[in-house]
PDB file of N, CA and C in Angstrom:
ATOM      1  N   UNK A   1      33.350 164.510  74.915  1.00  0.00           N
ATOM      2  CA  UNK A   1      32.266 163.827  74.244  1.00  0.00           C
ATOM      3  C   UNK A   1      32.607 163.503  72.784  1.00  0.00           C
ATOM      4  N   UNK A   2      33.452 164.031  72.153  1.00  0.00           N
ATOM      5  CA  UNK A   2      33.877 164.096  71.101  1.00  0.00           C
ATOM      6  C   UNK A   2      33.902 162.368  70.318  1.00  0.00           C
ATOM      7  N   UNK A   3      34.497 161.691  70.972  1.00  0.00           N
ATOM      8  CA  UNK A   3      34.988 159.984  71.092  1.00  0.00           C
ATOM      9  C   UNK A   3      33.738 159.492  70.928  1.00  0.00           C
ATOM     10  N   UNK A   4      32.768 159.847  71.803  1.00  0.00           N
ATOM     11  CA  UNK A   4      31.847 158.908  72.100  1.00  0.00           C
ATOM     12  C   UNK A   4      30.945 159.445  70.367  1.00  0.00           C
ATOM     13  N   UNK A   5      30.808 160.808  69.739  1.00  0.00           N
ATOM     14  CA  UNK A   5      30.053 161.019  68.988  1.00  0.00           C
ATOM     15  C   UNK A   5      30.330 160.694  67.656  1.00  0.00           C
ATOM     16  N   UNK A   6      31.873 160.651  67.386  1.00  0.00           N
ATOM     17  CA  UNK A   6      32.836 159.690  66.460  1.00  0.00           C
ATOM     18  C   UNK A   6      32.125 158.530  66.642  1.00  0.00           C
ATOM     19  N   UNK A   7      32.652 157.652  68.092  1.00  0.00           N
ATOM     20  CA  UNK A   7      31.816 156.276  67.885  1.00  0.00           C
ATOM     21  C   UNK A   7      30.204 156.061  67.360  1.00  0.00           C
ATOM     22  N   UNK A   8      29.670 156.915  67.604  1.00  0.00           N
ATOM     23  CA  UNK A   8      28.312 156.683  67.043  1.00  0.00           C
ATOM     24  C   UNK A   8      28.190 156.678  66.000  1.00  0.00           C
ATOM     25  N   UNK A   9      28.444 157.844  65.118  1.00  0.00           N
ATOM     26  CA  UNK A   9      28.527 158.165  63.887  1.00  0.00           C
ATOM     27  C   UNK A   9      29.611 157.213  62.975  1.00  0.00           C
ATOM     28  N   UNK A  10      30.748 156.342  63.611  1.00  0.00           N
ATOM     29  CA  UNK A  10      31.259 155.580  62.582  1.00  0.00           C
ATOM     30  C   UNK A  10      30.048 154.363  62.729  1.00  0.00           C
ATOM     31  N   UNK A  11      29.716 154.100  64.149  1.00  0.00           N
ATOM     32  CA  UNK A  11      28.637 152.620  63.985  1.00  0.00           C
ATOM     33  C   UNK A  11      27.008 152.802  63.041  1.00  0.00           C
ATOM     34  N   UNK A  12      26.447 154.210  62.944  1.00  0.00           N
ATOM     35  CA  UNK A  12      25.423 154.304  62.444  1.00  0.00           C
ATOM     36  C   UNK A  12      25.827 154.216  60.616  1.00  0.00           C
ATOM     37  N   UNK A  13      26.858 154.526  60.276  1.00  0.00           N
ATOM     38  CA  UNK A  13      27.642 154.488  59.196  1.00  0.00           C
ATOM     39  C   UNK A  13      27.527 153.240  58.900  1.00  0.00           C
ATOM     40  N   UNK A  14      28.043 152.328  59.528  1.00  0.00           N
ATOM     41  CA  UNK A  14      28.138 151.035  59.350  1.00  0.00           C
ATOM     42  C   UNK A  14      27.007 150.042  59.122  1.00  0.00           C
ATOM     43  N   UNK A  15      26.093 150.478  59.987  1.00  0.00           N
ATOM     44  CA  UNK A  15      24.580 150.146  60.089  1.00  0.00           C
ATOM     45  C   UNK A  15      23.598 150.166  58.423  1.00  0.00           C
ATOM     46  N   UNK A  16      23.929 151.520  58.071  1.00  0.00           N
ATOM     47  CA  UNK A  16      22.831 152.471  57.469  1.00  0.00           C
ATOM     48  C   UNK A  16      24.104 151.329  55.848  1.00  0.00           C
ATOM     49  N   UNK A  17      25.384 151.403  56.068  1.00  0.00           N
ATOM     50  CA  UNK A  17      25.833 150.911  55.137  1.00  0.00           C
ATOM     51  C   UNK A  17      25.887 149.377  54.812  1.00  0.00           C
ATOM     52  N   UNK A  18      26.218 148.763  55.792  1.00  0.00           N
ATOM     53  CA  UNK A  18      26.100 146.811  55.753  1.00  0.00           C
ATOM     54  C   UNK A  18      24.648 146.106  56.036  1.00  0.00           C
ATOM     55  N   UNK A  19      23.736 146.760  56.713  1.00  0.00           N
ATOM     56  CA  UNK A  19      22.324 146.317  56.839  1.00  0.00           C
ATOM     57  C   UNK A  19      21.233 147.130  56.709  1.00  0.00           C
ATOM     58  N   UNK A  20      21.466 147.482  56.142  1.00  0.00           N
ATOM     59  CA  UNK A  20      19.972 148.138  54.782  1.00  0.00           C
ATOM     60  C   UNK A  20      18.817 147.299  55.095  1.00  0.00           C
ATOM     61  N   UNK A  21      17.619 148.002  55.498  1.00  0.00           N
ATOM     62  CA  UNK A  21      16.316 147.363  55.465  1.00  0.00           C
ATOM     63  C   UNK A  21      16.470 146.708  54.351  1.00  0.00           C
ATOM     64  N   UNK A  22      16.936 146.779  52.705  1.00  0.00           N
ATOM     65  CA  UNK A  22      16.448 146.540  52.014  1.00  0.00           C
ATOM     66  C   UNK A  22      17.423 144.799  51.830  1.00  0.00           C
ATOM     67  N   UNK A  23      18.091 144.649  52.914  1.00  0.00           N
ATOM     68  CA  UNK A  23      18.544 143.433  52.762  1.00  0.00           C
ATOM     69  C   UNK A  23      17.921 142.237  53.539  1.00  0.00           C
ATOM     70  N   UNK A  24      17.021 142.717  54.543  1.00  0.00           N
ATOM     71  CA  UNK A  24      16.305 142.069  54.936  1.00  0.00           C
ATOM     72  C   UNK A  24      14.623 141.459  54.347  1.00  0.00           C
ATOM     73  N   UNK A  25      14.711 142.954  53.774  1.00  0.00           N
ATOM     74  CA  UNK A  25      13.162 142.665  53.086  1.00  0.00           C
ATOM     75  C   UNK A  25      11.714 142.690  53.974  1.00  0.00           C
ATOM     76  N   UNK A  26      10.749 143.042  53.351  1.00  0.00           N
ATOM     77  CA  UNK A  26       9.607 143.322  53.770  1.00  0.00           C
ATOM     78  C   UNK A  26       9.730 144.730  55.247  1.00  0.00           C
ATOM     79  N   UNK A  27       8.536 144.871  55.660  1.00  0.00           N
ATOM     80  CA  UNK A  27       7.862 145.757  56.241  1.00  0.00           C
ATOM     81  C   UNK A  27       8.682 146.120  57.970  1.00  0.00           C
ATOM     82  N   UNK A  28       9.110 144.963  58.363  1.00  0.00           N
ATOM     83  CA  UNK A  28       9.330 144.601  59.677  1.00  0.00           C
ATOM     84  C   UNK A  28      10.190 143.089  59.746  1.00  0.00           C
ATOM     85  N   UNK A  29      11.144 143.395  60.815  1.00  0.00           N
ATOM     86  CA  UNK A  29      11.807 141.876  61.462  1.00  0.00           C
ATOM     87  C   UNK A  29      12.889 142.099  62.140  1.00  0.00           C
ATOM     88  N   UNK A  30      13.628 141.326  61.953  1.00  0.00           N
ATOM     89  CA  UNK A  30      14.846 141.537  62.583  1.00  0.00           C
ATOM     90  C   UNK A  30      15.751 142.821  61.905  1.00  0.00           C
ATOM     91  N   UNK A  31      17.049 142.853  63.084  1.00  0.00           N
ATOM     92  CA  UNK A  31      17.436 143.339  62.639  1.00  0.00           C
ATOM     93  C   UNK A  31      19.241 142.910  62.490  1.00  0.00           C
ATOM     94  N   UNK A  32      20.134 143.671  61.863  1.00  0.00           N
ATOM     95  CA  UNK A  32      21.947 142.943  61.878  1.00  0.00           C
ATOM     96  C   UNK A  32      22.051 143.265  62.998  1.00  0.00           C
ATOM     97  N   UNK A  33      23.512 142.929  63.637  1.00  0.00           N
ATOM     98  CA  UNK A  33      23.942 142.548  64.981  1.00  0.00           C
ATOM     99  C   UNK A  33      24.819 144.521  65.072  1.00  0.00           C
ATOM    100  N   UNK A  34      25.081 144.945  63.686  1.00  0.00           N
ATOM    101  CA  UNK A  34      25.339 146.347  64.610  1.00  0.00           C
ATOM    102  C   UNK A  34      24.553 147.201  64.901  1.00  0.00           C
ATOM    103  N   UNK A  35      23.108 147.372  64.242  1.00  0.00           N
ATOM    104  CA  UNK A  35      21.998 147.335  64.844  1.00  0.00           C
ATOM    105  C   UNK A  35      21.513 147.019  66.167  1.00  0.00           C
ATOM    106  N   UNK A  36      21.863 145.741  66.543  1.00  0.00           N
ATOM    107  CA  UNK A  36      21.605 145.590  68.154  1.00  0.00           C
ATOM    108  C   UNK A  36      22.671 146.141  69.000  1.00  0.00           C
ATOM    109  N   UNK A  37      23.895 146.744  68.414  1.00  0.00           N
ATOM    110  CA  UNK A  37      24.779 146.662  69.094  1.00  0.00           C
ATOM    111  C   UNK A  37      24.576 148.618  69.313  1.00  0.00           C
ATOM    112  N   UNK A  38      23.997 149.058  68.864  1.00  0.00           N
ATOM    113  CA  UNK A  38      23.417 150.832  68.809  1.00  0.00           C
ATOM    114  C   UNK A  38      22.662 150.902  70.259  1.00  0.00           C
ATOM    115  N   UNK A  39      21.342 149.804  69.917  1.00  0.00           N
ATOM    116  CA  UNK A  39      20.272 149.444  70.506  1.00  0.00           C
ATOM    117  C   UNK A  39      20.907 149.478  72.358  1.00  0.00           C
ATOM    118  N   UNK A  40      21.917 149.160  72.312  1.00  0.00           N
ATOM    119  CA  UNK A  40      22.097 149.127  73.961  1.00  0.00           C
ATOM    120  C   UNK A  40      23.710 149.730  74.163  1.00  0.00           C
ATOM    121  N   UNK A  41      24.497 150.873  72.904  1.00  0.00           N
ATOM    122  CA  UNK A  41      25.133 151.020  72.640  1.00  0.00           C
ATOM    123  C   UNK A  41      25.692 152.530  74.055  1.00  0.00           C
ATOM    124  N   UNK A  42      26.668 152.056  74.971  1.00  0.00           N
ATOM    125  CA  UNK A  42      26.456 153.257  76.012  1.00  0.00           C
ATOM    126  C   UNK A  42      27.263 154.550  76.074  1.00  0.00           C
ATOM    127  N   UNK A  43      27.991 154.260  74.743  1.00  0.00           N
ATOM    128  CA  UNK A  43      28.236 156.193  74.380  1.00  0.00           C
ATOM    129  C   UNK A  43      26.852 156.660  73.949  1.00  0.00           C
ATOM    130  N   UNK A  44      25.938 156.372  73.751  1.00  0.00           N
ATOM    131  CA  UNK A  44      24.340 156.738  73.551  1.00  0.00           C
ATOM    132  C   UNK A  44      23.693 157.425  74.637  1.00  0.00           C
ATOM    133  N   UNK A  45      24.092 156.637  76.009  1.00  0.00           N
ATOM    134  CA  UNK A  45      23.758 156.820  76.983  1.00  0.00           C
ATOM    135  C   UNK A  45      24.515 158.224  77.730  1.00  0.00           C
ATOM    136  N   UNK A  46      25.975 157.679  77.937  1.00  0.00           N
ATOM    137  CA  UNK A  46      26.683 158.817  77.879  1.00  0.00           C
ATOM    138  C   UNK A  46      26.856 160.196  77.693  1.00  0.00           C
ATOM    139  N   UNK A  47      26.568 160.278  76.133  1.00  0.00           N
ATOM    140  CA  UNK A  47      25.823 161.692  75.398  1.00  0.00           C
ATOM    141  C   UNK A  47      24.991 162.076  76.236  1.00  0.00           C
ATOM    142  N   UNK A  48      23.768 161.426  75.789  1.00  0.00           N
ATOM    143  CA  UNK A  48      22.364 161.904  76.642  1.00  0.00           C
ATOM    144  C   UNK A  48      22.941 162.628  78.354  1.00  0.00           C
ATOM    145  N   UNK A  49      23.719 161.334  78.640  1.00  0.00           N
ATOM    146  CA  UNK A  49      23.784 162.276  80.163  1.00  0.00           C
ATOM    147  C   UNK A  49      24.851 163.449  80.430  1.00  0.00           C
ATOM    148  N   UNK A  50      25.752 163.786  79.134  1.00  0.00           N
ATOM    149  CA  UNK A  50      26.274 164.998  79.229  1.00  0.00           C
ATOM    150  C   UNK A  50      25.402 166.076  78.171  1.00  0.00           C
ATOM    151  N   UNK A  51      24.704 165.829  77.902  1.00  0.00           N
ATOM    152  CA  UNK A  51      24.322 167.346  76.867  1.00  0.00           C
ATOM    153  C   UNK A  51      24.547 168.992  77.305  1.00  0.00           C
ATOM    154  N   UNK A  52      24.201 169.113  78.906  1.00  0.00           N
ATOM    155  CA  UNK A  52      24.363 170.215  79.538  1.00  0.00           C
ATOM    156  C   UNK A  52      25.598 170.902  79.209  1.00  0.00           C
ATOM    157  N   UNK A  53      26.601 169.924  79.041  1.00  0.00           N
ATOM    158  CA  UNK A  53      28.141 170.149  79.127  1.00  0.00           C
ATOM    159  C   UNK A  53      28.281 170.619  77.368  1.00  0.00           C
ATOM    160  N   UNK A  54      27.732 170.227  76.747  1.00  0.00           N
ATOM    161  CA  UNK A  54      27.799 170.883  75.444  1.00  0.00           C
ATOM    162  C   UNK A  54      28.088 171.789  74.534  1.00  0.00           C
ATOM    163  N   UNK A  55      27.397 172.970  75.268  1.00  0.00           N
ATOM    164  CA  UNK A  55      27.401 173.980  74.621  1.00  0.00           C
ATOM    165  C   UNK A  55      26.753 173.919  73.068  1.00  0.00           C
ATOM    166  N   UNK A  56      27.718 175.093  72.422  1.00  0.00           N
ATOM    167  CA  UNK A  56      26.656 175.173  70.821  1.00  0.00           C
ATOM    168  C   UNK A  56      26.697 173.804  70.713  1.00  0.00           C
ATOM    169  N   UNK A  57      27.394 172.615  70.838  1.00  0.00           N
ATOM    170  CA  UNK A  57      26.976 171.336  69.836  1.00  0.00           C
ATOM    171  C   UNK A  57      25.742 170.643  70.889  1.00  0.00           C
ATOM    172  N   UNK A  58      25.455 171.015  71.911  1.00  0.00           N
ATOM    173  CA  UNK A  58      24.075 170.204  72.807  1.00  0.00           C
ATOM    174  C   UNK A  58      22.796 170.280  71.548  1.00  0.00           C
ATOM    175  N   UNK A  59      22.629 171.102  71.164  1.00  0.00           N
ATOM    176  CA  UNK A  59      21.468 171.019  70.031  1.00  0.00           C
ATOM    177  C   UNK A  59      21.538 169.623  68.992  1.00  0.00           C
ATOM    178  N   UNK A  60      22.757 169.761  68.226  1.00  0.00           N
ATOM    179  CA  UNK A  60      22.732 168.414  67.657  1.00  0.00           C
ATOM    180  C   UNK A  60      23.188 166.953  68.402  1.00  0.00           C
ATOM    181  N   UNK A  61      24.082 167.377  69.438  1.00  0.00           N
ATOM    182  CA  UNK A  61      23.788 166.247  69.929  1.00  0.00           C
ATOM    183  C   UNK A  61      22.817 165.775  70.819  1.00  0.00           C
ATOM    184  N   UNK A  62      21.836 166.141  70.957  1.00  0.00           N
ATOM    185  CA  UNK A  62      20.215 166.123  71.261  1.00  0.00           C
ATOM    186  C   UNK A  62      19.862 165.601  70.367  1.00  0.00           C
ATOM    187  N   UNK A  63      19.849 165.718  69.386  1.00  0.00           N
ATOM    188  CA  UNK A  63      19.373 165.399  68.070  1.00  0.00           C
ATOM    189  C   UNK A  63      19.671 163.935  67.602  1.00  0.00           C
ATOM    190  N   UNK A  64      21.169 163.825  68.059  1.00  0.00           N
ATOM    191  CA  UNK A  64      21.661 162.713  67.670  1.00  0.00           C
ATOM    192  C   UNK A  64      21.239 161.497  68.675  1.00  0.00           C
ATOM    193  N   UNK A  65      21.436 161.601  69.963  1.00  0.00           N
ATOM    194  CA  UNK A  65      20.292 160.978  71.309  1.00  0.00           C
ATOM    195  C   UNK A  65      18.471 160.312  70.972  1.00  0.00           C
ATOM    196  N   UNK A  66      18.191 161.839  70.748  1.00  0.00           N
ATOM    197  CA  UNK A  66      16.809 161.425  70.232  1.00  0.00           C
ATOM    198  C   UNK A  66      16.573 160.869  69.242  1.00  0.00           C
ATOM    199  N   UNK A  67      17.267 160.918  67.865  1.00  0.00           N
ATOM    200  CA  UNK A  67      16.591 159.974  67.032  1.00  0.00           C
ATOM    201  C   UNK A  67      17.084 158.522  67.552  1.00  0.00           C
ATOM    202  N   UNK A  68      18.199 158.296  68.189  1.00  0.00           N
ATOM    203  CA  UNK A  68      18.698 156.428  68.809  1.00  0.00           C
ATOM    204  C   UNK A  68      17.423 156.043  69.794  1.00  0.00           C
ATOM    205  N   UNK A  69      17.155 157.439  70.541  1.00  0.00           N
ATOM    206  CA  UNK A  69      15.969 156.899  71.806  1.00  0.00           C
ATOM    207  C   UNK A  69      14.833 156.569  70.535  1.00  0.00           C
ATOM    208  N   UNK A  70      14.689 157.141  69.669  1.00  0.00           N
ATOM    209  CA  UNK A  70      12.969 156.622  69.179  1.00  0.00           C
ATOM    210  C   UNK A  70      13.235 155.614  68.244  1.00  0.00           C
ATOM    211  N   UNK A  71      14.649 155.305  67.797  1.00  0.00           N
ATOM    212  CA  UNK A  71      14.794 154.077  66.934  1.00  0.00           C
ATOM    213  C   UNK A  71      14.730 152.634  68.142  1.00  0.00           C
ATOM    214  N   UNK A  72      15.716 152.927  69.623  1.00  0.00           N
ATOM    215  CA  UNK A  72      15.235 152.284  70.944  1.00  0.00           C
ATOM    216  C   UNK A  72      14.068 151.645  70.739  1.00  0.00           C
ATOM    217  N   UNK A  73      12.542 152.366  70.533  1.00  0.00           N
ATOM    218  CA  UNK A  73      11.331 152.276  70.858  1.00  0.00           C
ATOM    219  C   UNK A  73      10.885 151.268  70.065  1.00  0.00           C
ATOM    220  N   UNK A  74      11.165 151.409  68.684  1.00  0.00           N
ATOM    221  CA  UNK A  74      10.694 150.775  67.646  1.00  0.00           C
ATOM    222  C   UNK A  74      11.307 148.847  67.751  1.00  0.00           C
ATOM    223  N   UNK A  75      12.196 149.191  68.472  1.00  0.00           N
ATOM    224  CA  UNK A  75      12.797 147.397  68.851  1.00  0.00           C
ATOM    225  C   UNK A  75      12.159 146.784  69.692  1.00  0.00           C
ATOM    226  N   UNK A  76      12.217 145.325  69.876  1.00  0.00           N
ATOM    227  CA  UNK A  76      11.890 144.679  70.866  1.00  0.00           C
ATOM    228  C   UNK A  76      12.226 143.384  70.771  1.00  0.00           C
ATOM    229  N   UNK A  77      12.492 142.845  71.900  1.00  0.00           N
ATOM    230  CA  UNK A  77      13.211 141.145  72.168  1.00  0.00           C
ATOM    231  C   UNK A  77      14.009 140.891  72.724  1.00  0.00           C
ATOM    232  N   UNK A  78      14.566 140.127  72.344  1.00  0.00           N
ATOM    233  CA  UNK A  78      15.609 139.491  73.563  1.00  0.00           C
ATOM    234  C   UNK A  78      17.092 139.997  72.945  1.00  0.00           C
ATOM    235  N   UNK A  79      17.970 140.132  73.426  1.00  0.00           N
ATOM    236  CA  UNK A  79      19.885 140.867  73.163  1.00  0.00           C
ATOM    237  C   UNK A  79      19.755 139.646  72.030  1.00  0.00           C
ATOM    238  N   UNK A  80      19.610 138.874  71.675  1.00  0.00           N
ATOM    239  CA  UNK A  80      20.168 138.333  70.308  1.00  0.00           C
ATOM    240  C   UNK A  80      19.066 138.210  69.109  1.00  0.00           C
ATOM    241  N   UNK A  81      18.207 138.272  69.292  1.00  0.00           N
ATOM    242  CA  UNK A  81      16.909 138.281  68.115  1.00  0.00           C
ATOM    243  C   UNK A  81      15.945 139.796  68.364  1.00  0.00           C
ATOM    244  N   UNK A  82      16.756 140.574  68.087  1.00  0.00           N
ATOM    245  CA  UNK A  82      15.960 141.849  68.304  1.00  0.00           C
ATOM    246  C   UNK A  82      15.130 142.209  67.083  1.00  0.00           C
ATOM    247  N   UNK A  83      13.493 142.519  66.971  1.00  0.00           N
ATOM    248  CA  UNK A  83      13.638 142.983  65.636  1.00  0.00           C
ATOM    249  C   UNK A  83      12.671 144.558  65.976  1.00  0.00           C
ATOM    250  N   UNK A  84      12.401 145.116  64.995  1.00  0.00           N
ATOM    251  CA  UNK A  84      11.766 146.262  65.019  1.00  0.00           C
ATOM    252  C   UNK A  84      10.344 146.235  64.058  1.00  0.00           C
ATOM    253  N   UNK A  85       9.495 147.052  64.692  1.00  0.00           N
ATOM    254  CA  UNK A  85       8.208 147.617  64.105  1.00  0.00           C
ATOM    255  C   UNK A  85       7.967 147.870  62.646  1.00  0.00           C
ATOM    256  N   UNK A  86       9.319 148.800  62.626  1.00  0.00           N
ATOM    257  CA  UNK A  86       8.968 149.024  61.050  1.00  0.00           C
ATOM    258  C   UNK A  86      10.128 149.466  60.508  1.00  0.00           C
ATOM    259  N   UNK A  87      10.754 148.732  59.639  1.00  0.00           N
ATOM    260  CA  UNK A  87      11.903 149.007  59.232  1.00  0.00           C
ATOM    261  C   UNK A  87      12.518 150.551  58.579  1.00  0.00           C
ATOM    262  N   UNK A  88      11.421 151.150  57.936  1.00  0.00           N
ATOM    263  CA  UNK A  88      11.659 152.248  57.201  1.00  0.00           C
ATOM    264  C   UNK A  88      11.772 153.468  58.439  1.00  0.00           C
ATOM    265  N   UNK A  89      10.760 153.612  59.756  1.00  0.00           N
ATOM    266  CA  UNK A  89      10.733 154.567  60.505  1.00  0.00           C
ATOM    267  C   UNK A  89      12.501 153.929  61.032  1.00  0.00           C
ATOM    268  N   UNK A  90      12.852 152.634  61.442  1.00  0.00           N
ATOM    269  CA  UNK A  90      13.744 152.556  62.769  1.00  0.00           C
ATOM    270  C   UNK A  90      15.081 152.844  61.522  1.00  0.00           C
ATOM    271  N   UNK A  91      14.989 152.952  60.373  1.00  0.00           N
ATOM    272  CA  UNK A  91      16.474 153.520  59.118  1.00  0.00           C
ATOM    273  C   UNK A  91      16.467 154.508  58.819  1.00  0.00           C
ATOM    274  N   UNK A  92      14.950 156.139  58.878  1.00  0.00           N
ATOM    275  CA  UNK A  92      14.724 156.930  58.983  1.00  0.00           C
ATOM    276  C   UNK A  92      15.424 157.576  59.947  1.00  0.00           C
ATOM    277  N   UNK A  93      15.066 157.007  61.266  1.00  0.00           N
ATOM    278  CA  UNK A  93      15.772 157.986  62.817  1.00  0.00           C
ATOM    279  C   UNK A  93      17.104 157.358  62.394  1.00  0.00           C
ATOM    280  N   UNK A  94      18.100 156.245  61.931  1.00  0.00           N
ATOM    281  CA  UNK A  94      19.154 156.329  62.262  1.00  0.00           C
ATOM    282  C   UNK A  94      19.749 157.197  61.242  1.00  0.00           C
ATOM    283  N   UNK A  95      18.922 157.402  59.863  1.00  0.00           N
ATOM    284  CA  UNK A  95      20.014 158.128  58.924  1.00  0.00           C
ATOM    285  C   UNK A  95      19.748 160.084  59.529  1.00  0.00           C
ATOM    286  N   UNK A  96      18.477 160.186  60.578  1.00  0.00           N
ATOM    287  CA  UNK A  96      18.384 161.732  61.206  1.00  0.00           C
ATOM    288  C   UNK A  96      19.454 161.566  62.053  1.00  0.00           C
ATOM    289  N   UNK A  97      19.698 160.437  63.168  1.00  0.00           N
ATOM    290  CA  UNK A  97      20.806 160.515  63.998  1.00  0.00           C
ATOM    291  C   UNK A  97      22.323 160.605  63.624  1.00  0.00           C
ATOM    292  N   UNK A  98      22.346 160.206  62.237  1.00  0.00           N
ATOM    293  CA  UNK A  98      23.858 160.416  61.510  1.00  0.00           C
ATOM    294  C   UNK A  98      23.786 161.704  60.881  1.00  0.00           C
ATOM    295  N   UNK A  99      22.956 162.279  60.156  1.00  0.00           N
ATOM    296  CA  UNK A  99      23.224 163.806  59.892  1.00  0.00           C
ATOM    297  C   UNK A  99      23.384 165.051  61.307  1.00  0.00           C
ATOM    298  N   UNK A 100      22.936 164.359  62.091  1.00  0.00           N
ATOM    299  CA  UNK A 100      23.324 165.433  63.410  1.00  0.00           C
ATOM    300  C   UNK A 100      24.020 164.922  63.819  1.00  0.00           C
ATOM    301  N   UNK A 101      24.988 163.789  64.084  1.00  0.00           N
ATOM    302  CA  UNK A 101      26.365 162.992  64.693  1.00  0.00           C
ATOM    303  C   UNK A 101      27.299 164.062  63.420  1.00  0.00           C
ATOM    304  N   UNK A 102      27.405 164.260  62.316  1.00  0.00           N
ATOM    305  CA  UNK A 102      27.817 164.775  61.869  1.00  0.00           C
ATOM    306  C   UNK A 102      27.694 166.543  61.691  1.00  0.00           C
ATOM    307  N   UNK A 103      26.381 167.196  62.073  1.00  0.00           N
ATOM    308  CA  UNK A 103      26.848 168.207  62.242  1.00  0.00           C
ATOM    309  C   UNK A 103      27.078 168.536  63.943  1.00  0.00           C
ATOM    310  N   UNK A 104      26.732 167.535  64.553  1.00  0.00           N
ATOM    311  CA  UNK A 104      27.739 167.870  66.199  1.00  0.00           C
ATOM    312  C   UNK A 104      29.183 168.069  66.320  1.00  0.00           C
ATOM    313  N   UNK A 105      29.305 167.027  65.466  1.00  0.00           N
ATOM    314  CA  UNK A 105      31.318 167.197  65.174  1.00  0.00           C
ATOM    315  C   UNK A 105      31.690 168.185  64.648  1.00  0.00           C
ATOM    316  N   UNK A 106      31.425 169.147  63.682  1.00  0.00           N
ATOM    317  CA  UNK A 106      31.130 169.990  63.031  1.00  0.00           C
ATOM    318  C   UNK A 106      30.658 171.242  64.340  1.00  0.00           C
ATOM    319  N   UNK A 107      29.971 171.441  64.723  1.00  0.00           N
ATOM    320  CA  UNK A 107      30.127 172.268  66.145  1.00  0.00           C
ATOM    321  C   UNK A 107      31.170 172.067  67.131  1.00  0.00           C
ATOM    322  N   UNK A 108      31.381 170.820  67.326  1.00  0.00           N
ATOM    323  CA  UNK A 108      32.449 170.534  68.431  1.00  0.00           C
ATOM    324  C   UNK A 108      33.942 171.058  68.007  1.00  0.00           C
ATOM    325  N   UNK A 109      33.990 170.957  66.588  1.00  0.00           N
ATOM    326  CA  UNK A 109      35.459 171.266  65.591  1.00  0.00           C
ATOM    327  C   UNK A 109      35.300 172.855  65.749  1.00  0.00           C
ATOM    328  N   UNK A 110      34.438 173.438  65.801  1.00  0.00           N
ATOM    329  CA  UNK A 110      34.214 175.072  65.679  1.00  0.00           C
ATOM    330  C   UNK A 110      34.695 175.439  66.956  1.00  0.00           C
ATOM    331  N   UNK A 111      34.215 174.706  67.757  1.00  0.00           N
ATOM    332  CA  UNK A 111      34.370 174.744  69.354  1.00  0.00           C
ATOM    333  C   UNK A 111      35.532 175.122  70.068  1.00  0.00           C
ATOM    334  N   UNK A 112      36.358 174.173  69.053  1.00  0.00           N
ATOM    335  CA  UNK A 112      38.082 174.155  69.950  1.00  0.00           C
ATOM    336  C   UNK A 112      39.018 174.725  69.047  1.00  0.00           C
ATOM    337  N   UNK A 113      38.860 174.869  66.916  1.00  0.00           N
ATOM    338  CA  UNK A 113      39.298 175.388  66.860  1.00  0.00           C
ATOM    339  C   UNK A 113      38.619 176.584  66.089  1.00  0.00           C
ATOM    340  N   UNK A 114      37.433 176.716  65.988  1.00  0.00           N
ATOM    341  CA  UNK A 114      36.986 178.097  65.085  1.00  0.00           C
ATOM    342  C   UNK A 114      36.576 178.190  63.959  1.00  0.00           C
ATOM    343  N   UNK A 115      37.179 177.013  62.684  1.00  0.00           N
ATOM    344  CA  UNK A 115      36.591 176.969  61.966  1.00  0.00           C
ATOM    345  C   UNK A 115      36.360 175.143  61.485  1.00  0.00           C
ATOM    346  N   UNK A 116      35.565 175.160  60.470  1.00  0.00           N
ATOM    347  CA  UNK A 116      35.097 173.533  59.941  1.00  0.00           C
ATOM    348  C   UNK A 116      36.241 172.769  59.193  1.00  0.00           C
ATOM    349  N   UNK A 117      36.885 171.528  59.741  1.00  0.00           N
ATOM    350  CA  UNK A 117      37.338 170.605  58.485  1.00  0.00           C
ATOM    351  C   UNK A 117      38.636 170.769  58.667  1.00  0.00           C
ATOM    352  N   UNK A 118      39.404 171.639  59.203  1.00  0.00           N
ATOM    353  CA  UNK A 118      40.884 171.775  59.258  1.00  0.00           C
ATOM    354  C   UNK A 118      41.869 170.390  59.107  1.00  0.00           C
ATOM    355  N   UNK A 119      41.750 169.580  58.736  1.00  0.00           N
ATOM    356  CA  UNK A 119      42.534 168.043  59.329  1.00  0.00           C
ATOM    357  C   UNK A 119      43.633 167.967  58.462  1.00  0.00           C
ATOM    358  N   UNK A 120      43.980 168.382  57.449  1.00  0.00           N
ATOM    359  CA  UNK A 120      45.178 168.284  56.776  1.00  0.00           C
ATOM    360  C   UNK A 120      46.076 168.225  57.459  1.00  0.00           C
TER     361      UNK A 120
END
């Protein structure tokens, strides 16, 4: 699962960094295209359907699942003009889903080798 939680966490990165509610403006609308690309994104899916397999990191990556499923909710439209409800809740769940994409990796790294950050 490791791959798939990397991939999330570099795309919510990307998201939270190149399309900022605040570049769109106002309350609600559309949203950027890596935004839609989360929205039906299937290491998302993936996760969700391994959590069992987890172990200590199933907690955050639960975490990381659920806030994409309730940012999911907040969208609606068609695969190329997607927009959302409310911009601040659907940039809220993605910046909760990147602090637990990041401490899942952070469990998963404990996992195989014991302690945090080793990469040198």
């Amino acid at each position: 699962m490791l791959p798939h939680v990397q991939d999330i966490g570099r795309l919510i990165a990307a998201i939270l960094t190149d399309e900022s509610p605040v570049k769109f403006g106002g309350e609600s609308g559309p949203i950027g295209p890596l935004a839609q690309q989360l929205i039906n994104h299937k290491s998302v899916d993936i996760l969700s359907g391994s959590l069992r397999s987890l172990g200590d990191a199933r907690e955050k990556a639960s975490a990381v699942v659920f806030n994409i499923y309730r940012a999911r909710e907040l969208a609606q439209g068609e695969v190329d003009q997607v927009q959302v409800r409310s911009y601040k809740k659907f940039y809220e769940r993605l910046r909760a889903a990147q602090t637990a994409s990041s401490q899942c990796l952070d469990k998963i790294d404990i996992m195989f080798t014991g302690h945090v950050g080793d990469y040198a």
